[in-house]
N, C-alpha and C. Protein backbone atom coordinates (compact mmCIF):
# COMPACT_ATOMS: atom_id res chain seq x y z
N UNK A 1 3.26 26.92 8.23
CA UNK A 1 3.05 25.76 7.38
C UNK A 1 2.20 24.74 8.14
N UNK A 2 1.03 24.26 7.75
CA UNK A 2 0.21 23.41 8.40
C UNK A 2 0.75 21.81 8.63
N UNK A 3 0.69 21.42 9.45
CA UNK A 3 1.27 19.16 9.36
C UNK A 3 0.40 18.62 8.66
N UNK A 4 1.18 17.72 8.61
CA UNK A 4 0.66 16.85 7.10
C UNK A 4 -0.53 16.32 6.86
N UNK A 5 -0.81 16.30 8.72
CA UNK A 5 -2.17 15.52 8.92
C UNK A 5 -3.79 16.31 8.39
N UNK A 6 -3.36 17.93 8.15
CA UNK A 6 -4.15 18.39 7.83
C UNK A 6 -4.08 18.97 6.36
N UNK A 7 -3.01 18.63 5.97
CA UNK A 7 -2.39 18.92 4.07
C UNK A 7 -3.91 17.57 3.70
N UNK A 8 -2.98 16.44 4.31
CA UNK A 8 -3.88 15.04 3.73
C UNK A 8 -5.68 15.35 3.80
N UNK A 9 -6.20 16.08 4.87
CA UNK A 9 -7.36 16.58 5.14
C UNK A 9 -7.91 17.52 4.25
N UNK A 10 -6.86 18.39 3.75
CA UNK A 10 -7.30 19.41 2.85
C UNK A 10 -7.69 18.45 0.99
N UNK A 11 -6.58 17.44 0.80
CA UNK A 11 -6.86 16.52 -0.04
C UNK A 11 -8.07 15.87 -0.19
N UNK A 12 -8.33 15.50 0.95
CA UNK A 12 -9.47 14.61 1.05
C UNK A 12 -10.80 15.00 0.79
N UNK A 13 -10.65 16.50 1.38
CA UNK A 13 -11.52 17.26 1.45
C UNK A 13 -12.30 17.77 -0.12
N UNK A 14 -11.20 18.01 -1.00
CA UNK A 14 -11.01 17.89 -2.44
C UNK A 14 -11.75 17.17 -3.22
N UNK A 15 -11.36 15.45 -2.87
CA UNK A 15 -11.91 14.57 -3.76
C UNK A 15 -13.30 14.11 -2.90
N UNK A 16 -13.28 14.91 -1.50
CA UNK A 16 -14.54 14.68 -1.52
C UNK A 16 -15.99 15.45 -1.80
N UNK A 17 -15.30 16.80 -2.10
CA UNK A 17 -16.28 17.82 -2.98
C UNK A 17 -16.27 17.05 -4.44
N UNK A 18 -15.87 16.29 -5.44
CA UNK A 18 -15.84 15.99 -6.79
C UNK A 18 -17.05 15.01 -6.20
N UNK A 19 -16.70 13.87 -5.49
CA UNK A 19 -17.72 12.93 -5.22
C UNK A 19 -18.94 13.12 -4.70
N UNK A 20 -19.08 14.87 -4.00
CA UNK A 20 -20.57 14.94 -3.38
C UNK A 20 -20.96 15.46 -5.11
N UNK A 21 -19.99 16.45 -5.47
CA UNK A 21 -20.96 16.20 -6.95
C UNK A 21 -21.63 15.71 -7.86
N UNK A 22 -21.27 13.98 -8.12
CA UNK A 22 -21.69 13.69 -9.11
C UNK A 22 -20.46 12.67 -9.76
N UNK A 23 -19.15 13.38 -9.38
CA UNK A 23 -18.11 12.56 -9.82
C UNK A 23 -18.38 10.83 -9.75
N UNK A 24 -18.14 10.29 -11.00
CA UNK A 24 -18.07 8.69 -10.55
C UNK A 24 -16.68 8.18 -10.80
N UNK A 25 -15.99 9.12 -11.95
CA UNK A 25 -14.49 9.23 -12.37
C UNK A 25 -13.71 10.24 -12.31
N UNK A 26 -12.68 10.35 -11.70
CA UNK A 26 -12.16 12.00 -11.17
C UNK A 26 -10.81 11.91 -12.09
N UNK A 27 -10.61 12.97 -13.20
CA UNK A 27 -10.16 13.06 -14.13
C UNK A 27 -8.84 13.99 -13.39
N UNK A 28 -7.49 13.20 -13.71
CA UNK A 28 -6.13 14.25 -12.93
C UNK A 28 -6.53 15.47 -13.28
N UNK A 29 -7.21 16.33 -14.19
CA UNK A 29 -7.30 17.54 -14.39
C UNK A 29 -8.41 18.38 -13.31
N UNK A 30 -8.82 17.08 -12.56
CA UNK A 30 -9.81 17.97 -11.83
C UNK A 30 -8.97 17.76 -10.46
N UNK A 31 -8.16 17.33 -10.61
CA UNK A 31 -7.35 17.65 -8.74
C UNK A 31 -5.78 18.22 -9.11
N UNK A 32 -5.82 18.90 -8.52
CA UNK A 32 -4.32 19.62 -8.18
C UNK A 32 -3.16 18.60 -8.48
N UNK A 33 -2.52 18.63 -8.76
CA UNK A 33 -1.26 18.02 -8.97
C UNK A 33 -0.62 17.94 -7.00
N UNK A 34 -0.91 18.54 -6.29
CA UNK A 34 -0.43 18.45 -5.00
C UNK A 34 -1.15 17.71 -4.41
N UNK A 35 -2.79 17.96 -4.80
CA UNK A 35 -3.60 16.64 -3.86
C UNK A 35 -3.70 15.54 -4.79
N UNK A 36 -3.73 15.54 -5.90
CA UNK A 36 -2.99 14.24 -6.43
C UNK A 36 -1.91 13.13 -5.86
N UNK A 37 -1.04 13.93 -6.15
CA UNK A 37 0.29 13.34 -5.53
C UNK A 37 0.45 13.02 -3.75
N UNK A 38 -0.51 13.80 -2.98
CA UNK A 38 -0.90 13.41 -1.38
C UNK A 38 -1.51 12.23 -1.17
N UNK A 39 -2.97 12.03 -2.23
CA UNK A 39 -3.24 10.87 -2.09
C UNK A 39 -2.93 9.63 -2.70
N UNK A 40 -2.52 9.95 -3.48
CA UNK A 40 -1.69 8.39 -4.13
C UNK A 40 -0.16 8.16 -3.05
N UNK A 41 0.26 8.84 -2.53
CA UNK A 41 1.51 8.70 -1.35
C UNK A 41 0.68 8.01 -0.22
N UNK A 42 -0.45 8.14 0.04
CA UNK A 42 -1.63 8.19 1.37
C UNK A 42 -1.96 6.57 1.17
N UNK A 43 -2.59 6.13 0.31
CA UNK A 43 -3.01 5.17 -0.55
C UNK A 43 -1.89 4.15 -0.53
N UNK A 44 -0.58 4.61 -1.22
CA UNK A 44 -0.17 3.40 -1.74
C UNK A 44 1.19 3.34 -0.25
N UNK A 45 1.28 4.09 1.30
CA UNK A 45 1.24 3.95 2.17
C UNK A 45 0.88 2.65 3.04
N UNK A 46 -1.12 2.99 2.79
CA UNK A 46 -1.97 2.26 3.63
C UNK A 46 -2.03 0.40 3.01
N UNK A 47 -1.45 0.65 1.70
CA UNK A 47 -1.08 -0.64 1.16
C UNK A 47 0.03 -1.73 1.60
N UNK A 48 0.78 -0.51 1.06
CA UNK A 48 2.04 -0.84 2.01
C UNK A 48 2.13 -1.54 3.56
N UNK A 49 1.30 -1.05 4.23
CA UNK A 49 1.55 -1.64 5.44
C UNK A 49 0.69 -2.58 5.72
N UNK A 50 -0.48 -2.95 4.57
CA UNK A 50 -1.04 -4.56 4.53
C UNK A 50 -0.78 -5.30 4.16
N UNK A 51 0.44 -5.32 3.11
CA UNK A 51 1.50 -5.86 2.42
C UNK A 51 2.28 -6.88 3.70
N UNK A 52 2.92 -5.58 4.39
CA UNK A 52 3.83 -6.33 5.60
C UNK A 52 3.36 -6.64 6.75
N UNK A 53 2.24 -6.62 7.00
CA UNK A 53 1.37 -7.17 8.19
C UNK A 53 1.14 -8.89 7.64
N UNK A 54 0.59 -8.48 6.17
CA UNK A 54 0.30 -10.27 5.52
C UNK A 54 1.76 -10.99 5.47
N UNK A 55 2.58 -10.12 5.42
CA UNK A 55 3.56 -11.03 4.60
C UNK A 55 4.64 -11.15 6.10
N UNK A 56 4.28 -10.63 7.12
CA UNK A 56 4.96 -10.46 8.45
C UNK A 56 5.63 -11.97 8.84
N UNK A 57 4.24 -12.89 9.78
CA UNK A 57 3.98 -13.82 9.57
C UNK A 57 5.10 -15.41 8.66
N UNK A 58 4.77 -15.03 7.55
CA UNK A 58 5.15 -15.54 6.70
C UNK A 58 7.12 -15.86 6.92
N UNK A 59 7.47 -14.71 6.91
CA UNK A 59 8.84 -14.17 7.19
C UNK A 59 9.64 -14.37 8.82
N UNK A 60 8.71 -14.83 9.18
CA UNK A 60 9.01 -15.44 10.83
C UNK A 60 9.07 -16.47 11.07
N UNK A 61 9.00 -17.18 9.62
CA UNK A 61 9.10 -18.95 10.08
C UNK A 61 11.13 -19.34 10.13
N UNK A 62 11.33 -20.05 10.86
CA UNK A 62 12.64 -20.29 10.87
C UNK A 62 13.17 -20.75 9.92
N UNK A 63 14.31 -20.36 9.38
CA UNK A 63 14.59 -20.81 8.55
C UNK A 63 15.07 -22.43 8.16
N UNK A 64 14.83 -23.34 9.23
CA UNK A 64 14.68 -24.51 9.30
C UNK A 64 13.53 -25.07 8.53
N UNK A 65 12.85 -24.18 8.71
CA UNK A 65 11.04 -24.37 7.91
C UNK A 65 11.44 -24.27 6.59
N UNK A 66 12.30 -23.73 6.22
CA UNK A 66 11.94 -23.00 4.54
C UNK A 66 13.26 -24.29 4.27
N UNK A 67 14.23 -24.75 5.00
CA UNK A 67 15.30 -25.02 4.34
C UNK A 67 14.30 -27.23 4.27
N UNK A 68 13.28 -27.01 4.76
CA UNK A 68 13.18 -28.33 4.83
C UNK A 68 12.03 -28.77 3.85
N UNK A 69 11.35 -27.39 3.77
CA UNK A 69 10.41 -27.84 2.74
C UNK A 69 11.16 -27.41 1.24
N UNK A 70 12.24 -27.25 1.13
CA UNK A 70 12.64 -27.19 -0.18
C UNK A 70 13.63 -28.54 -0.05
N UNK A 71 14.33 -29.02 0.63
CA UNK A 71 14.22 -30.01 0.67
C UNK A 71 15.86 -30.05 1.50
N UNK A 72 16.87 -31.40 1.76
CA UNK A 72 17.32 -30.81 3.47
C UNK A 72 18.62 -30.32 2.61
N UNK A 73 18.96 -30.09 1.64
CA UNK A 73 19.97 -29.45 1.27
C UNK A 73 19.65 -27.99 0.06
N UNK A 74 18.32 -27.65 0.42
CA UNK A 74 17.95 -26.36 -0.10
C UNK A 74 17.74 -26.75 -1.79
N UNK A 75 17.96 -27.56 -2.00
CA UNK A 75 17.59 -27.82 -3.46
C UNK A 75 16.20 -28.46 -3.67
N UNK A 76 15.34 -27.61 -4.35
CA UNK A 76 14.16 -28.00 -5.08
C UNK A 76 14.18 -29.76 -5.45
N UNK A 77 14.82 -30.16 -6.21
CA UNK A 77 15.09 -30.98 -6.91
C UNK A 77 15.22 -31.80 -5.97
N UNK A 78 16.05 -31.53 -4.92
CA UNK A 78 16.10 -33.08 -3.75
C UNK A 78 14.66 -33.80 -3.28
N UNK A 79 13.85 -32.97 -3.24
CA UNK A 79 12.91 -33.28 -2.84
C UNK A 79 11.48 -34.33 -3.84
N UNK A 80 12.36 -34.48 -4.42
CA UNK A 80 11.36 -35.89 -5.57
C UNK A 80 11.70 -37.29 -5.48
């Protein structure tokens, strides 16, 4: 059984024969249901982890930060 790293290669390899063709829209009927489903896992992966790189950051502020800009007893409303 080959690793995944070269399953994903064999995928790629796929949609990149449709695109040396001519493809400008690649119709599910023209890819396998297996390299389908490889690259949308591949894809929504590489998203995934720009997701939590942006949102990393964000999530590291103390929670002193978050409890003060909502206002000092966590209520929205205190703060007007």
């Amino acid at each position: 059984m080959p690793p995944p790293h070269e399953k994903l290669a064999d995928s790629l390899s796929a949609l990149q024969g449709l695109q040396k063709a001519g493809h400008k829209v690649i119709h599910s009927r023209e890819l396998s249901r297996t390299h389908r489903e490889r690259l949308v896992a591949k894809v929504h992966s590489e998203l995934s982890q720009k997701l939590d790189r942006r949102t990393a950051p964000e999530m590291a502020r103390p929670l002193g930060s978050v409890a003060h800009s909502l206002g000092t007893n966590g209520d929205r409303r205190a703060r007007r």
